[in-house]
Protein backbone atom coordinates (compact mmCIF):
# COMPACT_ATOMS: atom_id res chain seq x y z
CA UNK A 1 9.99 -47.21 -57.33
CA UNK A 2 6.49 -47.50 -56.61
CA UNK A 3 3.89 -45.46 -58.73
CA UNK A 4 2.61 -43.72 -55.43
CA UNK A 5 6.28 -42.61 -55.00
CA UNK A 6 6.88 -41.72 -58.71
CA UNK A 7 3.42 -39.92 -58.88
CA UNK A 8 4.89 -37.73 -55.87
CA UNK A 9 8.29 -37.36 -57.12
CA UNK A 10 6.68 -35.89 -60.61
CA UNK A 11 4.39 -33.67 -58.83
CA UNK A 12 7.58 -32.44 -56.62
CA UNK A 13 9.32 -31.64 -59.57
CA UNK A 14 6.40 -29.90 -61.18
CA UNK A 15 5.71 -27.92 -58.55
CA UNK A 16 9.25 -27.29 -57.95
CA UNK A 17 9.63 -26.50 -61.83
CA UNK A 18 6.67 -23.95 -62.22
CA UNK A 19 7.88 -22.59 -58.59
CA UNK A 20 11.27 -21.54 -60.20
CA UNK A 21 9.82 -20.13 -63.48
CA UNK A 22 7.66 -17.61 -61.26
CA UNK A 23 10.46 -16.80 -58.98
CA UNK A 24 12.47 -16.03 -61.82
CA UNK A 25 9.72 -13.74 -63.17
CA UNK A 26 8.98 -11.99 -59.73
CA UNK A 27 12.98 -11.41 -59.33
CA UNK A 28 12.72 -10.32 -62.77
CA UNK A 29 9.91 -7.33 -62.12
CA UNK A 30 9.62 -7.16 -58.16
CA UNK A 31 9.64 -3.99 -57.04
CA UNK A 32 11.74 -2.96 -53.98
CA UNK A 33 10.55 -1.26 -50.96
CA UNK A 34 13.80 1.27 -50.31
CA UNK A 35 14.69 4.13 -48.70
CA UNK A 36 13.85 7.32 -49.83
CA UNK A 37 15.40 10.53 -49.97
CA UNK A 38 13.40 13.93 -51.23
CA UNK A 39 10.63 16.08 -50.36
CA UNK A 40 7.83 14.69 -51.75
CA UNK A 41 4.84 13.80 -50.46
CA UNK A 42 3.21 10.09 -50.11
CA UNK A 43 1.58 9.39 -53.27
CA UNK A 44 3.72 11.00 -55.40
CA UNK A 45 5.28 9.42 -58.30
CA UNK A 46 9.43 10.47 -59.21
CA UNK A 47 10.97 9.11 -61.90
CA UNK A 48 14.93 9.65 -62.06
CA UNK A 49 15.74 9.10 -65.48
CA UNK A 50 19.45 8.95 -65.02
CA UNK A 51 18.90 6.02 -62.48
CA UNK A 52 16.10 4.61 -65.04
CA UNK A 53 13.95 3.79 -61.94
CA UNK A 54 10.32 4.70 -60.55
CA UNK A 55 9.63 5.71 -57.16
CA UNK A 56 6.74 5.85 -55.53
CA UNK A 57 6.72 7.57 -52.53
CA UNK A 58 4.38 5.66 -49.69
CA UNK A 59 5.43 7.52 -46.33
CA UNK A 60 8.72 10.39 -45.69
CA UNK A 61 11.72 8.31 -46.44
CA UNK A 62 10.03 5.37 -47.66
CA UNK A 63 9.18 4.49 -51.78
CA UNK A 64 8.76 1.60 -53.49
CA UNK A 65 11.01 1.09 -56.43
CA UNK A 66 10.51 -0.07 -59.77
CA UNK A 67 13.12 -0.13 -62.94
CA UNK A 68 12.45 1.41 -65.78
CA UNK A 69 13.09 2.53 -69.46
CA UNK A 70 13.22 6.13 -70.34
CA UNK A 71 13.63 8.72 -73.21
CA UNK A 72 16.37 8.38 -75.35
CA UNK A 73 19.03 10.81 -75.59
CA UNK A 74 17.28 13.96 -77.46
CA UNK A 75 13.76 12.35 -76.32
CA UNK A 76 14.47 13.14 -72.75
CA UNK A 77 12.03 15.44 -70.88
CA UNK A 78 11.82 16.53 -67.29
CA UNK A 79 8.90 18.47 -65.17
CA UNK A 80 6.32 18.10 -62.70
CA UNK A 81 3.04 16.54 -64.19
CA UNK A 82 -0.41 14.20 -63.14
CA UNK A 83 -1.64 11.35 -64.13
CA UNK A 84 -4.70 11.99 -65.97
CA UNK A 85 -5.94 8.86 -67.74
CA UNK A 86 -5.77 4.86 -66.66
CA UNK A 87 -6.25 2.63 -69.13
CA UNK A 88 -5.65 -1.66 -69.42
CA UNK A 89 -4.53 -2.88 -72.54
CA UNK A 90 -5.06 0.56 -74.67
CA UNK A 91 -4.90 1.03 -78.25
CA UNK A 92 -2.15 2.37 -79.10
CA UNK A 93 -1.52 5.47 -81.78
CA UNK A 94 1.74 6.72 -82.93
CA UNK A 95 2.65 10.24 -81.91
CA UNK A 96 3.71 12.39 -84.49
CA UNK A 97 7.31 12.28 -84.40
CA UNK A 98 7.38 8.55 -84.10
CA UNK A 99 5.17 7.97 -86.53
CA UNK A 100 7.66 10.19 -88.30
CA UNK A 101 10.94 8.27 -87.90
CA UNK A 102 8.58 5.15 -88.40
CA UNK A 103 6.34 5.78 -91.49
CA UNK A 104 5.31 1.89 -91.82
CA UNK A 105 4.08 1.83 -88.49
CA UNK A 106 0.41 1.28 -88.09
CA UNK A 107 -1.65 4.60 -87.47
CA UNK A 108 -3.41 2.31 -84.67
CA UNK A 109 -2.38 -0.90 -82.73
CA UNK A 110 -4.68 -2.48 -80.86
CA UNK A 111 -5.09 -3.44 -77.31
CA UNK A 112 -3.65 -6.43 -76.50
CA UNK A 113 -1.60 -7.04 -79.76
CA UNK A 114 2.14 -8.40 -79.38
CA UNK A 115 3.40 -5.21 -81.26
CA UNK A 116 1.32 -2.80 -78.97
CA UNK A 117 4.36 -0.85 -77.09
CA UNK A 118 1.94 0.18 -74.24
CA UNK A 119 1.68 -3.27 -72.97
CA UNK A 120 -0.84 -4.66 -70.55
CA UNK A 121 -1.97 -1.12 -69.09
CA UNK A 122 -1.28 2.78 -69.31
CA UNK A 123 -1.42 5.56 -67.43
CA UNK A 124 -1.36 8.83 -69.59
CA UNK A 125 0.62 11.96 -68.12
CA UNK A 126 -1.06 15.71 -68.38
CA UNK A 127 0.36 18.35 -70.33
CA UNK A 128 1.37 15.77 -73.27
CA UNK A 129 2.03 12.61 -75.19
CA UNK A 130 3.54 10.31 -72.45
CA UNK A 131 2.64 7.89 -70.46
CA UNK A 132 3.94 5.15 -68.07
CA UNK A 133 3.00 1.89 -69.55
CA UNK A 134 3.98 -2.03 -69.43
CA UNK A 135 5.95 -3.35 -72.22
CA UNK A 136 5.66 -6.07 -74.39
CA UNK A 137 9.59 -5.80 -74.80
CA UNK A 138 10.97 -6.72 -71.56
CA UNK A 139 14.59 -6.38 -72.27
CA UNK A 140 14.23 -2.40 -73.21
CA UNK A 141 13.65 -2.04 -69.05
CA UNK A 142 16.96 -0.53 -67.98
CA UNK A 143 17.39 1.51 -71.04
CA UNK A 144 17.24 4.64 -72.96
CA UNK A 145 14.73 3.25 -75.49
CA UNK A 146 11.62 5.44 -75.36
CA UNK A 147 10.76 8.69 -77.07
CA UNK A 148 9.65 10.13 -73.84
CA UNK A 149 7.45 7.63 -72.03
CA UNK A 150 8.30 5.54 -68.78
CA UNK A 151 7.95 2.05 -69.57
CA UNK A 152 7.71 -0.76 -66.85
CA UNK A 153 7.51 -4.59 -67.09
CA UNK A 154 4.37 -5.16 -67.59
CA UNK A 155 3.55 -6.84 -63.73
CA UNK A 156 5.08 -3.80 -62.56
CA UNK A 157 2.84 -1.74 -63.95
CA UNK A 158 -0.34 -3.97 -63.38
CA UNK A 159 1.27 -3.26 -59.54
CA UNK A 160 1.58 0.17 -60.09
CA UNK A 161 -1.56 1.01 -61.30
CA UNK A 162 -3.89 -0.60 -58.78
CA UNK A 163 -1.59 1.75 -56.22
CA UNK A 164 -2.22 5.31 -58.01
CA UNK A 165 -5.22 7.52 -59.33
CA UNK A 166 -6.10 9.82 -61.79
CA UNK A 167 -4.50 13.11 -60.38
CA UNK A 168 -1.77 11.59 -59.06
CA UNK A 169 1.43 13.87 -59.22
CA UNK A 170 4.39 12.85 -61.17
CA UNK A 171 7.78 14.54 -61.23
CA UNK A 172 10.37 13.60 -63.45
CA UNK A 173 14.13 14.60 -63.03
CA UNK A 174 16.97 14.32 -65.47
CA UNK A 175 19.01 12.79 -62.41
């Protein structure tokens, strides 16, 4: 084989290589543009935690859909809420009752550290202690894992937040 053909061959297979690793990711965290069904308005944010997805609505009938980890069982909330903060790679301090069930857990964790559960950005919710945030732990998404926060992976979240503003209405349902 000639080294013009081998140098091509190599450079197929790289290409082809680092194609599949980012298709993997992207099937991994792409969000799905789905039918909707409610009476919300565009803009607004629903999270059904019983489906462990994200919604957000864009036009009547029509949301984009992310998964998600929720609140486990006894951490569970529902309500109607805004966005009031944005924030990329936050520090990160434990609530009380985390901090709580977790008394060896740092009273602060920095932006950007592998053990920071907020991931690569945050979006705080009014009225409380949660947010919806990336993860660092990819494999929680799909699960009852939180004590009350929304967590995305963290490219849907980068996706998410360049979408939404401060103010933006949130309504979370037990369904």
């Amino acid at each position: 084989m000639s080294s013009k053909i081998a140098g091509a061959a190599a450079g197929f297979l790289a290409v082809t290589l680092v194609a599949g690793t980012l298709a993997a990711t992207s099937a991994q965290a792409a969000p799905s543009v789905v039918n909707f069904h409610g009476e919300y308005a565009p803009g607004t944010i629903v999270v059904k935690t019983g489906e462990r997805k994200l919604y957000l609505v864009v036009e009547p009938g029509v949301a984009v859909r992310y998964p998600v980890g929720v609140g486990k069982p006894g951490k569970q909330w529902a309500g109607v809420t805004k966005i009031d903060g944005k924030y990329r790679q936050p520090a990160w301090s434990p609530p009380a009752d985390v901090k709580r069930d977790n008394p060896r857990i740092p009273d602060v964790i920095p932006g950007g550290s592998p053990a920071n559960p907020m991931g690569v950005a945050a979006m705080t919710l009014a009225g409380g202690e949660y947010a919806i945030h990336g993860t660092n732990v990819p494999r929680s998404i799909g699960g009852y894992v939180s004590y009350g926060c929304v967590r995305m992976y963290n490219e849907d979240i980068t996706d998410l937040f360049s979408r939404v503003s401060v103010g933006t209405p949130v309504v979370v349902t037990q369904r």
